[in-house]
Protein backbone atom coordinates (compact mmCIF):
# COMPACT_ATOMS: atom_id res chain seq x y z
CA UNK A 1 69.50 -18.25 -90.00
CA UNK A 2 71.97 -15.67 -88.68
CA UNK A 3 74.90 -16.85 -86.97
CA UNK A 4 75.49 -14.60 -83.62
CA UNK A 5 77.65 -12.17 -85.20
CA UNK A 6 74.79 -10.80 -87.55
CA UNK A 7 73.77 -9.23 -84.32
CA UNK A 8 76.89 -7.61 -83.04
CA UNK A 9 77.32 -6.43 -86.52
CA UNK A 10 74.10 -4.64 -86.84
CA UNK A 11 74.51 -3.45 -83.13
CA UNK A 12 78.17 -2.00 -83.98
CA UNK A 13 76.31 -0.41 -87.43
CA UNK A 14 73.63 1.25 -84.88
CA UNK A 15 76.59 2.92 -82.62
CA UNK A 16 78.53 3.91 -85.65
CA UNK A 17 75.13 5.65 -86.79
CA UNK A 18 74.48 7.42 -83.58
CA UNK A 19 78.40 8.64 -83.13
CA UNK A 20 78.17 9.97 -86.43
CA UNK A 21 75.02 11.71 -85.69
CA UNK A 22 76.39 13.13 -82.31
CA UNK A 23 78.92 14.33 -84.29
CA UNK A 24 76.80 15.88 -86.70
CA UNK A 25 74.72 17.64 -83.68
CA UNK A 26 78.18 19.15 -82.45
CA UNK A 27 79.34 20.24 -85.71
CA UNK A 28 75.58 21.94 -85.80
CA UNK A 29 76.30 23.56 -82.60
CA UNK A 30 79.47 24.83 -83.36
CA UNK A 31 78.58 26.19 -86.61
CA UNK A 32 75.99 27.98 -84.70
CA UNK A 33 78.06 29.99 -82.55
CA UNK A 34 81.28 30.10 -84.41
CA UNK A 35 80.03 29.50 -88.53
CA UNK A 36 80.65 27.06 -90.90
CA UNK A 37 84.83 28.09 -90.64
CA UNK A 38 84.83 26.73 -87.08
CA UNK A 39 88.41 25.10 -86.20
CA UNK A 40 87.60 21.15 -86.38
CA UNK A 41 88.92 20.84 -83.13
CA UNK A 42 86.28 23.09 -81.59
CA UNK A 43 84.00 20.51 -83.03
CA UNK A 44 85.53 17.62 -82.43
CA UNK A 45 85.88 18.83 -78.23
CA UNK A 46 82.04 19.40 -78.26
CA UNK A 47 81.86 15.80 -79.69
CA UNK A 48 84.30 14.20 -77.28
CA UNK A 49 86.01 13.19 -80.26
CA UNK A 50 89.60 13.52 -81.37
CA UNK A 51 89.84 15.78 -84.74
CA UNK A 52 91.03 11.87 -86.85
CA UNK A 53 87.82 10.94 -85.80
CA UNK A 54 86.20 13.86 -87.99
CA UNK A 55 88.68 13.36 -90.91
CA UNK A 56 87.86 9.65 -91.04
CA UNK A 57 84.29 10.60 -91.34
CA UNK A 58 84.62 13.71 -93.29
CA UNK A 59 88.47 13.79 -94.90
CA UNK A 60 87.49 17.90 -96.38
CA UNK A 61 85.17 20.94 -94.87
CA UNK A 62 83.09 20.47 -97.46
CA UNK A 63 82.01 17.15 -96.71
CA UNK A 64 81.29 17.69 -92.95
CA UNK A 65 79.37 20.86 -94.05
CA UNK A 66 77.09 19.16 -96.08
CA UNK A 67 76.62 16.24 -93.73
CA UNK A 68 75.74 18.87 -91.36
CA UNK A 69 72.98 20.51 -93.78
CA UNK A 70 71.52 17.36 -94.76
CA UNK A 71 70.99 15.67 -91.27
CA UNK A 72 69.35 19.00 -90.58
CA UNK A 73 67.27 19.05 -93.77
CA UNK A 74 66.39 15.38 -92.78
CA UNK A 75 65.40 16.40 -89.03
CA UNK A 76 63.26 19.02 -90.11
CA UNK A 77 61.45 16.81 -92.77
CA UNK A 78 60.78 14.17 -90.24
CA UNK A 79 59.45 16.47 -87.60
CA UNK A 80 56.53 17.54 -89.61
CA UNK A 81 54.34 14.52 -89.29
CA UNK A 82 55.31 14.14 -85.80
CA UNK A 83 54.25 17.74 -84.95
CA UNK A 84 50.51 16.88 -86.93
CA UNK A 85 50.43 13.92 -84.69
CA UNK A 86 50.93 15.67 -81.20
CA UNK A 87 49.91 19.16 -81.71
CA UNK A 88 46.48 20.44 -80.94
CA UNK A 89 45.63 21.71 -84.35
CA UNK A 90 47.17 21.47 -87.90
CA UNK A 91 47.44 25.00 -88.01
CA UNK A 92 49.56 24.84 -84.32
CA UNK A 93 51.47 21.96 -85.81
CA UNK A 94 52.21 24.18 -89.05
CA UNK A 95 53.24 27.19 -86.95
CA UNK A 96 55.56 25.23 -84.52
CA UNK A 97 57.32 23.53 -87.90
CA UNK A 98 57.41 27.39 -89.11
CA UNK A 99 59.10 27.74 -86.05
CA UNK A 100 61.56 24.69 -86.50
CA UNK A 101 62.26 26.04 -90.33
CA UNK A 102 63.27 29.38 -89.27
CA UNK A 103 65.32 28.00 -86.58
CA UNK A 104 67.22 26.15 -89.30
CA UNK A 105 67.51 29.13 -91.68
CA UNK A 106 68.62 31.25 -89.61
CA UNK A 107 71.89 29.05 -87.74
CA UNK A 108 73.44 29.02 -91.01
CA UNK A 109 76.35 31.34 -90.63
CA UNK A 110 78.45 31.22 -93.87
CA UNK A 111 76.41 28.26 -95.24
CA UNK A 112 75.34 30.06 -98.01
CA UNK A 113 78.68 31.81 -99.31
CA UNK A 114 79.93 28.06 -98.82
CA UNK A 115 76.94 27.00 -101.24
CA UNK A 116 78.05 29.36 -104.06
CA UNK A 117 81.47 27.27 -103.92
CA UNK A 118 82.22 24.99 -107.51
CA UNK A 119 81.79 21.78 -105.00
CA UNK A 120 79.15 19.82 -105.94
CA UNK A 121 78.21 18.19 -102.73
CA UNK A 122 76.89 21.77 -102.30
CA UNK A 123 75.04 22.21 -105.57
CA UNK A 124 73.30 19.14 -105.10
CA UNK A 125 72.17 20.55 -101.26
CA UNK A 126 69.54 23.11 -102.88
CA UNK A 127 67.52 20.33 -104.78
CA UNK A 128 67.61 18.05 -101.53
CA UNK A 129 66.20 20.67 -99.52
CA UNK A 130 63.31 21.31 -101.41
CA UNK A 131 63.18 17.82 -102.02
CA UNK A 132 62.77 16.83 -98.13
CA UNK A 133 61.15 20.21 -96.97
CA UNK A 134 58.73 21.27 -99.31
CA UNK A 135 56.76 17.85 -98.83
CA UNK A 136 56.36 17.93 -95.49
CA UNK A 137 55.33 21.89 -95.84
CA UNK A 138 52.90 20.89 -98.29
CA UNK A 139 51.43 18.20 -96.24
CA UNK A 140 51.57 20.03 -93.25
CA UNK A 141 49.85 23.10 -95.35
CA UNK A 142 47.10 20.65 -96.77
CA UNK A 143 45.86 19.38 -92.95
CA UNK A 144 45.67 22.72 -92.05
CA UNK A 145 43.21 23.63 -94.95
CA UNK A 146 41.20 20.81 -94.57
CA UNK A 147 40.47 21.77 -91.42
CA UNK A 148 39.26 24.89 -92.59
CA UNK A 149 42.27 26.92 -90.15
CA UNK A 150 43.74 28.05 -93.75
CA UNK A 151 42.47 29.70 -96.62
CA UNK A 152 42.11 27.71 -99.50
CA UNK A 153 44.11 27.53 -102.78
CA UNK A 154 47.73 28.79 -100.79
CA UNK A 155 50.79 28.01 -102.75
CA UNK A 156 53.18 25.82 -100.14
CA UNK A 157 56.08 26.80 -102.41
CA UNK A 158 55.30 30.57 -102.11
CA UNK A 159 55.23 30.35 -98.68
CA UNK A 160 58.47 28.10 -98.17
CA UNK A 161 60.58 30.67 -99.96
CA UNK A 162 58.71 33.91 -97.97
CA UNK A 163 59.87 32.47 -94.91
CA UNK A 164 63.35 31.97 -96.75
CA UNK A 165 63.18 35.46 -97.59
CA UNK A 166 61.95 36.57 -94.06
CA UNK A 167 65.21 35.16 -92.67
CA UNK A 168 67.89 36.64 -94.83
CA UNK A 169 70.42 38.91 -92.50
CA UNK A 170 68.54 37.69 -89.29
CA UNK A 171 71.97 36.85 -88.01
CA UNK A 172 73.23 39.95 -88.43
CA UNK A 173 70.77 41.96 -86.54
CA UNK A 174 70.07 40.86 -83.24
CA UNK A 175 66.56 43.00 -82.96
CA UNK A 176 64.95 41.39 -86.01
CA UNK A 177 63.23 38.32 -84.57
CA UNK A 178 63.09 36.38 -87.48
CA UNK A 179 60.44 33.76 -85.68
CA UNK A 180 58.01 36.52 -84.71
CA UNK A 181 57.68 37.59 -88.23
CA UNK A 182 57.52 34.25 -89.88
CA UNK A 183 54.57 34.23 -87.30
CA UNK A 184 53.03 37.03 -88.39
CA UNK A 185 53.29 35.23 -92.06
CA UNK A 186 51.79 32.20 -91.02
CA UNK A 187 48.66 33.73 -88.76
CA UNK A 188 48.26 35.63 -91.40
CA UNK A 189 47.36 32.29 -93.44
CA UNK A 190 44.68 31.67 -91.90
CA UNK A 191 41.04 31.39 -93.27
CA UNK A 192 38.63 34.36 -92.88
CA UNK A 193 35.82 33.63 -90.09
């Protein structure tokens, strides 16, 4: 048996989890509005953290960047089967994780010049995302068919990387709506009849 301070240990663990992920959610926000350059202490003040705080988590940029991408990544993944769960269709559930994709792509300011860096925290974040995302997609692609809402024999990976593509610049033009024409994409999936 566990003496009493298993407990508070595992209950401490919990709260350091869900600090670091409030953290993470700021940093998210902040990157948002201000990029991936944002002063730490704009982040930290969202947090309600001082900037030690961040460094103790995170000591460089780099590692708070890719924190931020993969809690993101991870978020993304898990709302897939929660979407097929609660949405009226496959095909809604597939659109509304369209949705939730193209969200993600397109709050990325400066993520991707960061990518090209030599770190390799950030050559490693490529392989997770298609690791975590294109799963899901593919699951979330495969209900939709078998309900007969999408045309057979599409190519999840195809489709993953014409959103991708759909996004590119979307920050940098606010008149492109990015999510309307990832719509278009995705309606456009669906099976003749």
């Amino acid at each position: 048996m566990e003496s009493g301070g298993g407990g508070a240990g595992r209950a401490k663990r919990a709260d350091a989890r869900r600090n670091q992920e409030a953290l993470l959610d700021a940093a998210a926000a902040v990157f948002v509005t201000s990029g991936v350059e944002a002063p730490v202490r704009d982040i930290a003040a969202r947090a309600g953290v001082g900037v030690g705080t961040i460094y103790r988590h995170f000591p460089t940029r780099a590692d708070l960047v890719i924190a931020v991408f993969r809690h993101q990544v991870d978020a993304c993944a898990e709302a897939g089967p929660a979407l097929l769960t609660c949405c009226a269709s496959p095909h809604e559930a597939l659109r509304r994780w369209a949705d939730l994709f193209v969200d993600f792509l397109v709050t990325k300011h400066g993520l991707a010049s960061a990518m090209r860096s030599d770190d390799e925290g950030f050559q490693a974040l490529h392989a997770h995302f298609l690791e975590r995302l294109l799963p899901v997609f593919e699951r979330l692609l495969s209900a939709a068919e078998a309900a007969g809402e999408v045309r057979e024999g599409v190519v999840a990976q195809e489709v993953l990387f014409a959103i991708g593509n759909l996004c590119i610049g979307a920050d940098l033009d606010p008149s492109y709506d990015a999510r309307r024409v990832v719509g278009f994409l995705v309606d456009g999936l669906r099976a003749a009849g």
